[in-house]
N, C-alpha and C. Protein backbone atom coordinates (compact mmCIF):
# COMPACT_ATOMS: atom_id res chain seq x y z
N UNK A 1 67.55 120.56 85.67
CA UNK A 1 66.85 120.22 86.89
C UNK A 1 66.55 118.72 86.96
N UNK A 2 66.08 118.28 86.13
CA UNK A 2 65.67 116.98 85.70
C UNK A 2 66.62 116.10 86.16
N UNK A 3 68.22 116.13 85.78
CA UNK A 3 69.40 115.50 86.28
C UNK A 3 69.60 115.58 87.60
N UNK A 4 69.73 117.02 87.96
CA UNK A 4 69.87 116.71 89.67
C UNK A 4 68.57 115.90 90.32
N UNK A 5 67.29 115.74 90.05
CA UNK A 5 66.62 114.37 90.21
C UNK A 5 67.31 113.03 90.02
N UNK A 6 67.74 113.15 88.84
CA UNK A 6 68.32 111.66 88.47
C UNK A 6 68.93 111.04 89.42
N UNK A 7 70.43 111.88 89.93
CA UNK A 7 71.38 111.55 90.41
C UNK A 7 70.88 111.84 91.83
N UNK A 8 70.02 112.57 92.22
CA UNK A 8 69.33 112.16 94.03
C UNK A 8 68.52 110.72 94.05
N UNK A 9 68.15 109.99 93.19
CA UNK A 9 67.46 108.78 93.07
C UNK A 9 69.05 107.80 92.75
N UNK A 10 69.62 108.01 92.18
CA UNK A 10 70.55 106.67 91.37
C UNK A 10 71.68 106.56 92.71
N UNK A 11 72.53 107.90 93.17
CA UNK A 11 73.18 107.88 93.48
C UNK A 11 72.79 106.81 95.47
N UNK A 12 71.88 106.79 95.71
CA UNK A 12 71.43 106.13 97.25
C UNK A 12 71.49 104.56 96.52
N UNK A 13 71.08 104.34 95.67
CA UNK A 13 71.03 102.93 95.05
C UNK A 13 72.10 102.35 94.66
N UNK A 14 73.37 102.95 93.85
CA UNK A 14 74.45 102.52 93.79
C UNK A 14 75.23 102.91 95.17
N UNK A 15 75.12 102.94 96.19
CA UNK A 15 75.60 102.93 97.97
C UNK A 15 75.43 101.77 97.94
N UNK A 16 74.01 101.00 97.81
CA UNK A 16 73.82 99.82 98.42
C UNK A 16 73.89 98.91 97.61
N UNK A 17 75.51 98.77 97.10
CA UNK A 17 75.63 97.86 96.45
C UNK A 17 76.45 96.67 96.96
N UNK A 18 76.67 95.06 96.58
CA UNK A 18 77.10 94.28 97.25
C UNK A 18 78.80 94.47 97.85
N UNK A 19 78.74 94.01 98.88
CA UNK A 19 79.81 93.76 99.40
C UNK A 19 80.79 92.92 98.86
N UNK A 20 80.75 91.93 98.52
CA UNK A 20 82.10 91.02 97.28
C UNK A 20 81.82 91.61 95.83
N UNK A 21 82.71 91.06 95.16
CA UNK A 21 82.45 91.39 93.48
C UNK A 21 82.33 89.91 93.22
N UNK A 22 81.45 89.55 92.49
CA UNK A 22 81.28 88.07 91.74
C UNK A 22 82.94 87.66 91.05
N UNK A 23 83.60 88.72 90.60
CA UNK A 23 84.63 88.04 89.54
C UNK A 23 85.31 87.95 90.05
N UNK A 24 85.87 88.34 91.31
CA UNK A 24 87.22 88.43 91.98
C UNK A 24 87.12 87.73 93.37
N UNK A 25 85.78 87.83 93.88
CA UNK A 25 85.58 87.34 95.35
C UNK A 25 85.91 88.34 96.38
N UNK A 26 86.47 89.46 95.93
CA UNK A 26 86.88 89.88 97.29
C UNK A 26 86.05 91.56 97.64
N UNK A 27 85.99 91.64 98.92
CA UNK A 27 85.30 92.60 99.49
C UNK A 27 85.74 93.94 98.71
N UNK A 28 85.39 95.15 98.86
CA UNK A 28 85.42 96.52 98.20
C UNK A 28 86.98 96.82 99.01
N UNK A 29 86.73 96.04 100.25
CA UNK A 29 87.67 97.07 101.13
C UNK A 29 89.37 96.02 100.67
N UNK A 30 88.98 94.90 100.17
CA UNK A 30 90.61 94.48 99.89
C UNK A 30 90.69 94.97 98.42
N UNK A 31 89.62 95.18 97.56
CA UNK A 31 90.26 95.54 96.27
C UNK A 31 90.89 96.88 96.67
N UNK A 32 90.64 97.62 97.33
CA UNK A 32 90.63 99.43 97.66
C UNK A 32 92.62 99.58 97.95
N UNK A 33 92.55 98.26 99.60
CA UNK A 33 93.65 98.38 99.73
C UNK A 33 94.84 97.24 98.73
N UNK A 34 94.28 96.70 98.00
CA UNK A 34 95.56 96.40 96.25
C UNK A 34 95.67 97.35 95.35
N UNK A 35 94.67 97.71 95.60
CA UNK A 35 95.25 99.38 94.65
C UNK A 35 96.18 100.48 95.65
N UNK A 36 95.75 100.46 96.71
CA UNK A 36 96.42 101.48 97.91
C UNK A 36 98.10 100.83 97.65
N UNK A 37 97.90 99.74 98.05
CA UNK A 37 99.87 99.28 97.52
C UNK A 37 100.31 99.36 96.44
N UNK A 38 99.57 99.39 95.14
CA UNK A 38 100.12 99.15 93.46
C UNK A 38 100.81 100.96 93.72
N UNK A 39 101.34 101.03 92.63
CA UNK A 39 101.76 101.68 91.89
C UNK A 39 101.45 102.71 91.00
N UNK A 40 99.85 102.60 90.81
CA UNK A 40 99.13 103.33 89.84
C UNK A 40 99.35 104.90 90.48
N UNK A 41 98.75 105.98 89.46
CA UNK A 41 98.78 107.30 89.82
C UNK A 41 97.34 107.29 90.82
N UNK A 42 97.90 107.47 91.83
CA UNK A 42 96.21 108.26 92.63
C UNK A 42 96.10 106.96 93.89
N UNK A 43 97.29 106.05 93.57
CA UNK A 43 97.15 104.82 94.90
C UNK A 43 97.41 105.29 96.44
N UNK A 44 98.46 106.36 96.57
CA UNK A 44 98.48 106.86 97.98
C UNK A 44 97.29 107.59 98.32
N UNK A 45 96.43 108.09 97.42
CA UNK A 45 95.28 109.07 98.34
C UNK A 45 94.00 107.51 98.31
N UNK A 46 94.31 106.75 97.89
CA UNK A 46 93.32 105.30 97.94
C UNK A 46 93.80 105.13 99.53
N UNK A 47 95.12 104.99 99.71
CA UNK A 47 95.74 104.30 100.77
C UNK A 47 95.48 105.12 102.09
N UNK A 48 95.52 106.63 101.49
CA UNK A 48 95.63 107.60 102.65
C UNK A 48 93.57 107.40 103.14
N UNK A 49 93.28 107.06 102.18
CA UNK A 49 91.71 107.07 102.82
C UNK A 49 91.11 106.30 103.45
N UNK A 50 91.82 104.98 103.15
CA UNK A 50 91.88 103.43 103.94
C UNK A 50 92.03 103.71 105.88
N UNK A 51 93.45 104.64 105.41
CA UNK A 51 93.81 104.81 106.85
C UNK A 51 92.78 106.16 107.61
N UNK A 52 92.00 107.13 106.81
CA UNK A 52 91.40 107.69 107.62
C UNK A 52 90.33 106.69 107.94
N UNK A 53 89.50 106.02 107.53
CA UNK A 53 88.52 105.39 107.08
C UNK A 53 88.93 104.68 108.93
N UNK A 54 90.16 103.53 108.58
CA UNK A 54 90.52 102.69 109.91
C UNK A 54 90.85 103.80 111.38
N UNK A 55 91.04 104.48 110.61
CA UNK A 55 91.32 105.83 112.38
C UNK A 55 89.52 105.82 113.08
N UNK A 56 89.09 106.30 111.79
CA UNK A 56 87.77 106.98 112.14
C UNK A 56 86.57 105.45 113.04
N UNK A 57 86.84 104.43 112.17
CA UNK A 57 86.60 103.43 112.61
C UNK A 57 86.64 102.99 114.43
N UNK A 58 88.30 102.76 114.73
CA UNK A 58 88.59 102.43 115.72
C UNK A 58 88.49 103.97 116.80
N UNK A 59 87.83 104.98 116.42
CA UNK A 59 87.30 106.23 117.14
C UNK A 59 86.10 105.89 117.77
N UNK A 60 85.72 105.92 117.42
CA UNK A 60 84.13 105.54 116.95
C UNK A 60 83.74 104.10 117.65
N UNK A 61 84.54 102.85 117.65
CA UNK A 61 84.96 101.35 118.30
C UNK A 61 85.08 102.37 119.81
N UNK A 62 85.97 103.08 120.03
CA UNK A 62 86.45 103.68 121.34
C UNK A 62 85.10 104.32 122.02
N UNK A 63 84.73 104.75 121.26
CA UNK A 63 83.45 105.95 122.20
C UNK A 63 82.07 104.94 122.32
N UNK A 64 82.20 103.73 121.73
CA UNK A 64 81.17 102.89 122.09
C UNK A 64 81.37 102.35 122.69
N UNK A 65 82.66 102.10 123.32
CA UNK A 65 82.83 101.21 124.34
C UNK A 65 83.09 102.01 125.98
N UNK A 66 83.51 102.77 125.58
CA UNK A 66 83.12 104.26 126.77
C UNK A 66 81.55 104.18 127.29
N UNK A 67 81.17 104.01 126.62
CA UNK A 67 79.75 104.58 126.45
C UNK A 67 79.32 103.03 127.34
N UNK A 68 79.25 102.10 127.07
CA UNK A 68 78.88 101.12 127.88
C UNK A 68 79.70 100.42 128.83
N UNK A 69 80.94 100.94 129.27
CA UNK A 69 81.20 100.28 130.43
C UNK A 69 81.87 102.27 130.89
N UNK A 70 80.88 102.27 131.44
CA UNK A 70 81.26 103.78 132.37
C UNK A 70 81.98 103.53 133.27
């Protein structure tokens, strides 16, 4: 019981973590998609999530802009 505490406290705190990485400079979302192009085992479902991620995005871009010019 004690753990599922843990991880309802830790897990909201590691969400809000920074946007660049100090060692590399670059945002979460370009390291995500250099792995989505490499080669490694597990890079197309990186890649395939990029692209739901950008669908869901520009959905979402669409219905807000609906929404204010009626």
């Amino acid at each position: 019981m004690s753990s599922r505490w843990y991880l309802m406290l830790v897990l909201p705190l590691l969400a809000c973590s920074s946007g660049t990485k100090a060692s590399t400079g670059r945002t979460e979302r370009e390291t995500d998609s250099v792995i989505g192009q490499s080669k490694v085992p597990g890079a197309t479902a990186v890649k395939k999530a990029l692209d739901v991620s950008d669908s869901s995005r520009r959905r979402v871009a669409n219905e807000d802009s609906i929404a204010t010019n009626p």
